[in-house]
N, C-alpha and C. Protein backbone atom coordinates (compact mmCIF):
# COMPACT_ATOMS: atom_id res chain seq x y z
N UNK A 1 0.81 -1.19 0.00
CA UNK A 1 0.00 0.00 0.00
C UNK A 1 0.86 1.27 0.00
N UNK A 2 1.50 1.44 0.50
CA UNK A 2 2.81 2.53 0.48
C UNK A 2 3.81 2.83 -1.03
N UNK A 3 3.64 2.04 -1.38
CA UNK A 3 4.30 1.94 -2.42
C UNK A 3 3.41 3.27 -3.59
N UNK A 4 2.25 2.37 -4.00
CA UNK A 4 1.54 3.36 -4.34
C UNK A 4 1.02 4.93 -3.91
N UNK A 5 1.26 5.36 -2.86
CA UNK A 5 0.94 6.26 -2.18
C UNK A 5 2.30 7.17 -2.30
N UNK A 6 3.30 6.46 -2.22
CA UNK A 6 4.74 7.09 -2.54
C UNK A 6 4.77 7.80 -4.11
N UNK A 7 4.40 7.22 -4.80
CA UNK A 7 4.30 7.43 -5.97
C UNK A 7 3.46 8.63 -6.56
N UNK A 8 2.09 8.62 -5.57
CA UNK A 8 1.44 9.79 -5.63
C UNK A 8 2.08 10.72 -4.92
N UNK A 9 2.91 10.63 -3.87
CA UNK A 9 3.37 11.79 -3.47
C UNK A 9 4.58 12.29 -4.07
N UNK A 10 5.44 11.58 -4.92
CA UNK A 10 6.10 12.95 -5.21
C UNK A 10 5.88 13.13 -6.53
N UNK A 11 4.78 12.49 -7.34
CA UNK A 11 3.91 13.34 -8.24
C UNK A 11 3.19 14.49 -7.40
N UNK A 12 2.90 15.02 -6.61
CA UNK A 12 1.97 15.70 -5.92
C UNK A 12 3.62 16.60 -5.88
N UNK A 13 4.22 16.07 -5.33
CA UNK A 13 5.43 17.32 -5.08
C UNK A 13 6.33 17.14 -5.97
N UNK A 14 6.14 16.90 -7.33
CA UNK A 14 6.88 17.35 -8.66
C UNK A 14 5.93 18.49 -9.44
N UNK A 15 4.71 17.83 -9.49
CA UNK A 15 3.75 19.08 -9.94
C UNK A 15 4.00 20.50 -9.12
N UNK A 16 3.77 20.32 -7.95
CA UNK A 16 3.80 21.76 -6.92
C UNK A 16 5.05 22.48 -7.50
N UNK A 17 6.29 21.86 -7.54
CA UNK A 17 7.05 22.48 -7.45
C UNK A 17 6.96 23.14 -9.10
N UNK A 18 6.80 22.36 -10.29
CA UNK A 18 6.30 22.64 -11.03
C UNK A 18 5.27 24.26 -11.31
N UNK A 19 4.14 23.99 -10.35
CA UNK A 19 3.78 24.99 -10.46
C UNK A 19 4.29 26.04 -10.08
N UNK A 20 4.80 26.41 -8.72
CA UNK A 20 5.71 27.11 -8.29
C UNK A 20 6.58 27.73 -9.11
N UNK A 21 7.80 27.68 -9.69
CA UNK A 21 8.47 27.90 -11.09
C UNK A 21 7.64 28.76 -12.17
N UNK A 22 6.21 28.81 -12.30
CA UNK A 22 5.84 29.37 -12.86
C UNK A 22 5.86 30.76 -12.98
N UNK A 23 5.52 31.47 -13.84
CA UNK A 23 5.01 33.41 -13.71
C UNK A 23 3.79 33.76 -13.32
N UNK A 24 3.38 33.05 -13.37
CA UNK A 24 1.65 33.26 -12.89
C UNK A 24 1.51 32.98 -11.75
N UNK A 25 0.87 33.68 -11.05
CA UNK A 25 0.91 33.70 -9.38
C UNK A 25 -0.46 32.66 -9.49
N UNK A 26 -1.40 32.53 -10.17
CA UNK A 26 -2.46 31.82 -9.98
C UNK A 26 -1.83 30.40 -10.10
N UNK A 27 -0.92 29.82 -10.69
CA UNK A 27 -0.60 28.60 -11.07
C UNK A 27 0.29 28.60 -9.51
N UNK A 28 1.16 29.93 -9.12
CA UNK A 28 1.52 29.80 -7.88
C UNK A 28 0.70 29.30 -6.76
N UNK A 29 -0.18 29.86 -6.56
CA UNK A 29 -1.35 29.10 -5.69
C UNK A 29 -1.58 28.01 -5.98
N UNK A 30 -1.80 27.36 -6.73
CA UNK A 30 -2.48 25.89 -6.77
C UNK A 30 -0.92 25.40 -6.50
N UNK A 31 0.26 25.87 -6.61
CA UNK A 31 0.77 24.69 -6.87
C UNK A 31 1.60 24.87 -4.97
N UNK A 32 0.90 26.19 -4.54
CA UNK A 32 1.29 25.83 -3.21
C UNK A 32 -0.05 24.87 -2.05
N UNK A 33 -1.05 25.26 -2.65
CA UNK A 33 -2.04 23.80 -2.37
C UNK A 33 -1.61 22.49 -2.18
N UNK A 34 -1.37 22.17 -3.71
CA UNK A 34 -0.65 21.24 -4.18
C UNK A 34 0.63 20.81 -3.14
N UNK A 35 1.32 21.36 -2.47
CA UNK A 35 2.65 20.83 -2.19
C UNK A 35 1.89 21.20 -0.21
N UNK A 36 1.14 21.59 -0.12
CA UNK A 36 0.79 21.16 1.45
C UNK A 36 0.14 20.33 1.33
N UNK A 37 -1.19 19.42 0.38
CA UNK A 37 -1.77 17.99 0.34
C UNK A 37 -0.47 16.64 0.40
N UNK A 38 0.39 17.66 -0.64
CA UNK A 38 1.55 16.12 -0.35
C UNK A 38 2.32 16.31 0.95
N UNK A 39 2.49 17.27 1.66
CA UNK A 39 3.10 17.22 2.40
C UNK A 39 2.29 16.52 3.82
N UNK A 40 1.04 16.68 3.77
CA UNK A 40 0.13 15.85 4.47
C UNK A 40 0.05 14.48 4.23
N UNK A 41 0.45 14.38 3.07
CA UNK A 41 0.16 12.78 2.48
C UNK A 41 1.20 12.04 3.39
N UNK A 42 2.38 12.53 2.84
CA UNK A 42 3.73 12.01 3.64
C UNK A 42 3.83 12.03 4.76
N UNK A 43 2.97 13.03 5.35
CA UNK A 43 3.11 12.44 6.93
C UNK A 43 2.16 11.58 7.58
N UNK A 44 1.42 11.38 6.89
CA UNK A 44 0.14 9.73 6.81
C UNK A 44 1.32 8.72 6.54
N UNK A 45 2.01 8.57 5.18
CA UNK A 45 2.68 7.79 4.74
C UNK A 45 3.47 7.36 6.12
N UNK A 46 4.64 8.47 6.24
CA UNK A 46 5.69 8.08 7.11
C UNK A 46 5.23 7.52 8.36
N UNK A 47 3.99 7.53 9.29
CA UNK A 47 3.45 7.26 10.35
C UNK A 47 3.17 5.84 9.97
N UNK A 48 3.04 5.14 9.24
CA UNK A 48 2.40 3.80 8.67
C UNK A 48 0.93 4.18 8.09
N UNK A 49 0.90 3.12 7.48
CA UNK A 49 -0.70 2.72 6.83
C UNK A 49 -0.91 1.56 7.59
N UNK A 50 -2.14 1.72 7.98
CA UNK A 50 -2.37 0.21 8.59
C UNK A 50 -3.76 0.15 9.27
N UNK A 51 -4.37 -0.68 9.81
CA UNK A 51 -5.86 -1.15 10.36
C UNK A 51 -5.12 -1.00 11.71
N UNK A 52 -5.11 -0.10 12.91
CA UNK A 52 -5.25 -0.27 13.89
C UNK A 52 -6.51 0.42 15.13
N UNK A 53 -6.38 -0.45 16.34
CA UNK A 53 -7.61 0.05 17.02
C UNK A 53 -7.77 1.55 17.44
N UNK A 54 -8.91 1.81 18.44
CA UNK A 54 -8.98 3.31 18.17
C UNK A 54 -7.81 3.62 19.65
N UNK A 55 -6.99 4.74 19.68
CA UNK A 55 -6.44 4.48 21.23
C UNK A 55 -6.68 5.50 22.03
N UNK A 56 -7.89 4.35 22.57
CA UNK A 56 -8.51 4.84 23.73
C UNK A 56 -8.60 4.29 25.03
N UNK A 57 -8.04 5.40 26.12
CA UNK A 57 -7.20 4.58 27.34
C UNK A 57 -9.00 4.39 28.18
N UNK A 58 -9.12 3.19 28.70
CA UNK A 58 -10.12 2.82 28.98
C UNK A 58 -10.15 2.88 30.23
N UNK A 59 -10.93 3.49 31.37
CA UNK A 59 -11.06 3.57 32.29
C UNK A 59 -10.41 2.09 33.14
N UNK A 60 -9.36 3.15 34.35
CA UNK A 60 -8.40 2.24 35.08
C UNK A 60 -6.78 1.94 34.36
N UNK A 61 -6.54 1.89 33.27
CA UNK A 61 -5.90 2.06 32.15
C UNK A 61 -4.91 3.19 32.04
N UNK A 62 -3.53 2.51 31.87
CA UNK A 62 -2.94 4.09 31.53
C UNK A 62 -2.27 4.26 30.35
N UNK A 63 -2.68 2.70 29.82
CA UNK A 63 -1.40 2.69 28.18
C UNK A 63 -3.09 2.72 27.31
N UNK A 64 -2.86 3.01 26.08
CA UNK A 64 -4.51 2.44 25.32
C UNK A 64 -3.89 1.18 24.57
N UNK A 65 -4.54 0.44 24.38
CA UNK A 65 -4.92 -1.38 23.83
C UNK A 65 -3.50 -1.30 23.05
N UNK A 66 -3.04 -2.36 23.46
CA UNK A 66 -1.84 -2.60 22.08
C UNK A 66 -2.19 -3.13 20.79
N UNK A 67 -1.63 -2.38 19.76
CA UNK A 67 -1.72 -2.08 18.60
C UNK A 67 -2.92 -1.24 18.26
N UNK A 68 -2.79 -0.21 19.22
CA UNK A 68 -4.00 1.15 18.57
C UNK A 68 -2.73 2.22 17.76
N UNK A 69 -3.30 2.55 17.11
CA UNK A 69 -2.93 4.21 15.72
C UNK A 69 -2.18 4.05 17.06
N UNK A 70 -1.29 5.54 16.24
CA UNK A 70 -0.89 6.45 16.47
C UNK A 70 -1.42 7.67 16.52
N UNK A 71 -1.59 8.31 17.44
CA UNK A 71 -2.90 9.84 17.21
C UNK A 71 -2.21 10.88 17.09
N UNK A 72 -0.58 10.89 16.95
CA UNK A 72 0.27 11.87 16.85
C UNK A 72 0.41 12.23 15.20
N UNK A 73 0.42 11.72 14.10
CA UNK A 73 0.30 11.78 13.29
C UNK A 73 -0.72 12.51 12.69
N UNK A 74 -1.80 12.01 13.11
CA UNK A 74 -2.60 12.85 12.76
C UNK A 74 -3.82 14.62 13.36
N UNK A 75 -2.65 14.19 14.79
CA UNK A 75 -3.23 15.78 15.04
C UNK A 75 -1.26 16.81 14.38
N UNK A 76 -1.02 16.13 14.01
CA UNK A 76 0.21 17.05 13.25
C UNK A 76 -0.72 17.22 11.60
N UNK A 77 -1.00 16.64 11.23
CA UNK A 77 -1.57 16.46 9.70
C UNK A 77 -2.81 17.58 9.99
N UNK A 78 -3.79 17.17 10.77
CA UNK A 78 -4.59 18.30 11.60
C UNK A 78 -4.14 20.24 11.37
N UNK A 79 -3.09 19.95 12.33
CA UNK A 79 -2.50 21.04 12.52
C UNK A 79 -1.65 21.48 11.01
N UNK A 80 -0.91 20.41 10.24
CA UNK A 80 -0.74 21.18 9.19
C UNK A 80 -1.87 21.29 8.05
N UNK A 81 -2.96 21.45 8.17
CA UNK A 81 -4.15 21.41 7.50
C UNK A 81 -4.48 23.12 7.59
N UNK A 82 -4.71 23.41 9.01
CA UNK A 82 -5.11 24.45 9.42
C UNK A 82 -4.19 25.55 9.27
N UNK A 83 -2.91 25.30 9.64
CA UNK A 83 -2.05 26.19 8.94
C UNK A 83 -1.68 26.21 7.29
N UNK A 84 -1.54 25.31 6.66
CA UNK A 84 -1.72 25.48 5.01
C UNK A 84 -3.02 26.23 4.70
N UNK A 85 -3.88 26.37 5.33
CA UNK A 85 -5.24 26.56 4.48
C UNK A 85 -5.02 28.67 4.91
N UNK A 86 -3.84 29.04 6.45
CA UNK A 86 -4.01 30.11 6.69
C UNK A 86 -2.73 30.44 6.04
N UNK A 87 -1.94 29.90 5.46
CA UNK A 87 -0.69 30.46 4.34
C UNK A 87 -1.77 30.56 3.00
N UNK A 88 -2.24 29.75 2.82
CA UNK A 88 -2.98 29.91 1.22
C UNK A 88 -3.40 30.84 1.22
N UNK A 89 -4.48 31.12 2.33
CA UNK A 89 -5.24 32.39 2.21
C UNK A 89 -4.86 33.56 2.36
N UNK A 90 -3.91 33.80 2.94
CA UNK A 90 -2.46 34.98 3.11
C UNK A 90 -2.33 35.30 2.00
N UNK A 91 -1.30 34.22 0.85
CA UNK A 91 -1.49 34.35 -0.22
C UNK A 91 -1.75 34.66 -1.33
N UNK A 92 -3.49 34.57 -1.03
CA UNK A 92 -4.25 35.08 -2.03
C UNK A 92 -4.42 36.50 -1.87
N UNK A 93 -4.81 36.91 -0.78
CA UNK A 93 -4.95 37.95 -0.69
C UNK A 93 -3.66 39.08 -0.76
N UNK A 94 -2.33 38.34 -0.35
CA UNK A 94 -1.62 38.90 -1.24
C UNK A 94 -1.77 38.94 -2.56
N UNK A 95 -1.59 38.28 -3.15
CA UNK A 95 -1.50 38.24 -4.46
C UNK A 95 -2.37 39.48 -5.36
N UNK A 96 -4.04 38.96 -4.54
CA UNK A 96 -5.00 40.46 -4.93
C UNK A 96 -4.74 41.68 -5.18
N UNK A 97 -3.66 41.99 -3.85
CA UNK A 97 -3.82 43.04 -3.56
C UNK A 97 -2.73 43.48 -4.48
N UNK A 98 -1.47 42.92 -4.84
CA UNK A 98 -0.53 42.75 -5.67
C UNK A 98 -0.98 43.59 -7.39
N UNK A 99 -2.02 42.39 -7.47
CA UNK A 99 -2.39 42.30 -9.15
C UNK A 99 -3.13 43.63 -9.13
N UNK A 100 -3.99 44.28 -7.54
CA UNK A 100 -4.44 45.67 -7.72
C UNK A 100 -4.02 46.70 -8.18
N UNK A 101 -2.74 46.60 -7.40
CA UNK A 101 -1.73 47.78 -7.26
C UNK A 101 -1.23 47.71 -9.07
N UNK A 102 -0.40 46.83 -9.06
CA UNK A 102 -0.23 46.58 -10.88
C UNK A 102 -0.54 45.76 -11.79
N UNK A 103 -1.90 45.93 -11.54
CA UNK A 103 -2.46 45.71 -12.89
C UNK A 103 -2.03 43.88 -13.77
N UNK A 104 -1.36 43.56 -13.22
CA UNK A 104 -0.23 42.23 -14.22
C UNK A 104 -0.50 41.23 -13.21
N UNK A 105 -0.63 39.98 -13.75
CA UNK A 105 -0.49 38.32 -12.81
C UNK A 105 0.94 37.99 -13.04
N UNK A 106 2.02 38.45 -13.94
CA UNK A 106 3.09 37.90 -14.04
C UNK A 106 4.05 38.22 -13.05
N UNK A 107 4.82 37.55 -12.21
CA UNK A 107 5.34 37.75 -11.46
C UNK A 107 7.13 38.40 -11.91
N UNK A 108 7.06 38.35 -13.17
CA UNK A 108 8.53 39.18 -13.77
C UNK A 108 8.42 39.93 -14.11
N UNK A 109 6.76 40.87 -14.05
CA UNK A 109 6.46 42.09 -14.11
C UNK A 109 7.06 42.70 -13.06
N UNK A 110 7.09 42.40 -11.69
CA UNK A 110 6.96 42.97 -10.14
C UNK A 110 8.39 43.47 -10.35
N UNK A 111 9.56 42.50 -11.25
CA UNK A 111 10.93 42.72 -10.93
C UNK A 111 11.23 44.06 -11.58
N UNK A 112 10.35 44.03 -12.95
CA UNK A 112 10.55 44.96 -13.37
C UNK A 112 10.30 46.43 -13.07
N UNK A 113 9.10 46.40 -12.77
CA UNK A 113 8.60 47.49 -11.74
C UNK A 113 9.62 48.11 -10.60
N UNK A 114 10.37 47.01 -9.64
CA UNK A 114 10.52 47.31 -9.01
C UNK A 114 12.52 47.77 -8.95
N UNK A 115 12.60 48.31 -10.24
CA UNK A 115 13.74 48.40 -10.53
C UNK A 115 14.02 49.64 -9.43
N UNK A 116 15.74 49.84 -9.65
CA UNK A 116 16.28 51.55 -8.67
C UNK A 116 15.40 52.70 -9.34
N UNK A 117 15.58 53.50 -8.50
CA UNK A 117 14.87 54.94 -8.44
C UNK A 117 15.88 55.84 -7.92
């Protein structure tokens, strides 16, 4: 099962970076989407794939059942969920406010613009 999942991920983070490289800040966005889903993926991946129980320490109990998850994994995946989604949106609204000011989505416009004075 990993195997395949590997495979999607660094298609997921060949595209991103892919997009990234681009001039277009819109292709920039997706392709920074793009590279926080894989970066979530991989940390599913690296934690294992697997059928385990739920771990839940059961009254009297101080370890939960052997062979339950791992729940660290996924309040990190959690947490990088919530923070990717508040970089994206940063982002964009950079970007808006960007394309306001001048007019252009190309990002080798900005260099030019922003030559000495």
């Amino acid at each position: 099962m990993e195997g395949p999942l590997a495979i999607a991920i660094g298609v997921l983070f060949g595209c991103a970076v892919y997009l990234l490289l681009q001039r277009s800040r819109g292709q920039a966005i997706i392709g920074l989407a793009l590279l926080s889903s894989a970066a979530n993926l991989f940390i599913f991946v690296a934690a294992g794939v697997g059928n385990g129980l739920a771990p839940l320490v059961h009254a009297g109990e101080y370890l939960p059942p052997e062979g339950a998850a791992d729940p660290v994994p996924q309040a990190l995946v959690l947490t990088a969920i919530v923070i990717g989604f508040g970089l994206l949106a940063f982002f964009i609204t950079l970007s808006y406010r960007v394309y306001r000011i001048t007019g252009s989505d190309d990002l080798d416009a900005l260099a030019d613009e922003d030559g000495p004075q």
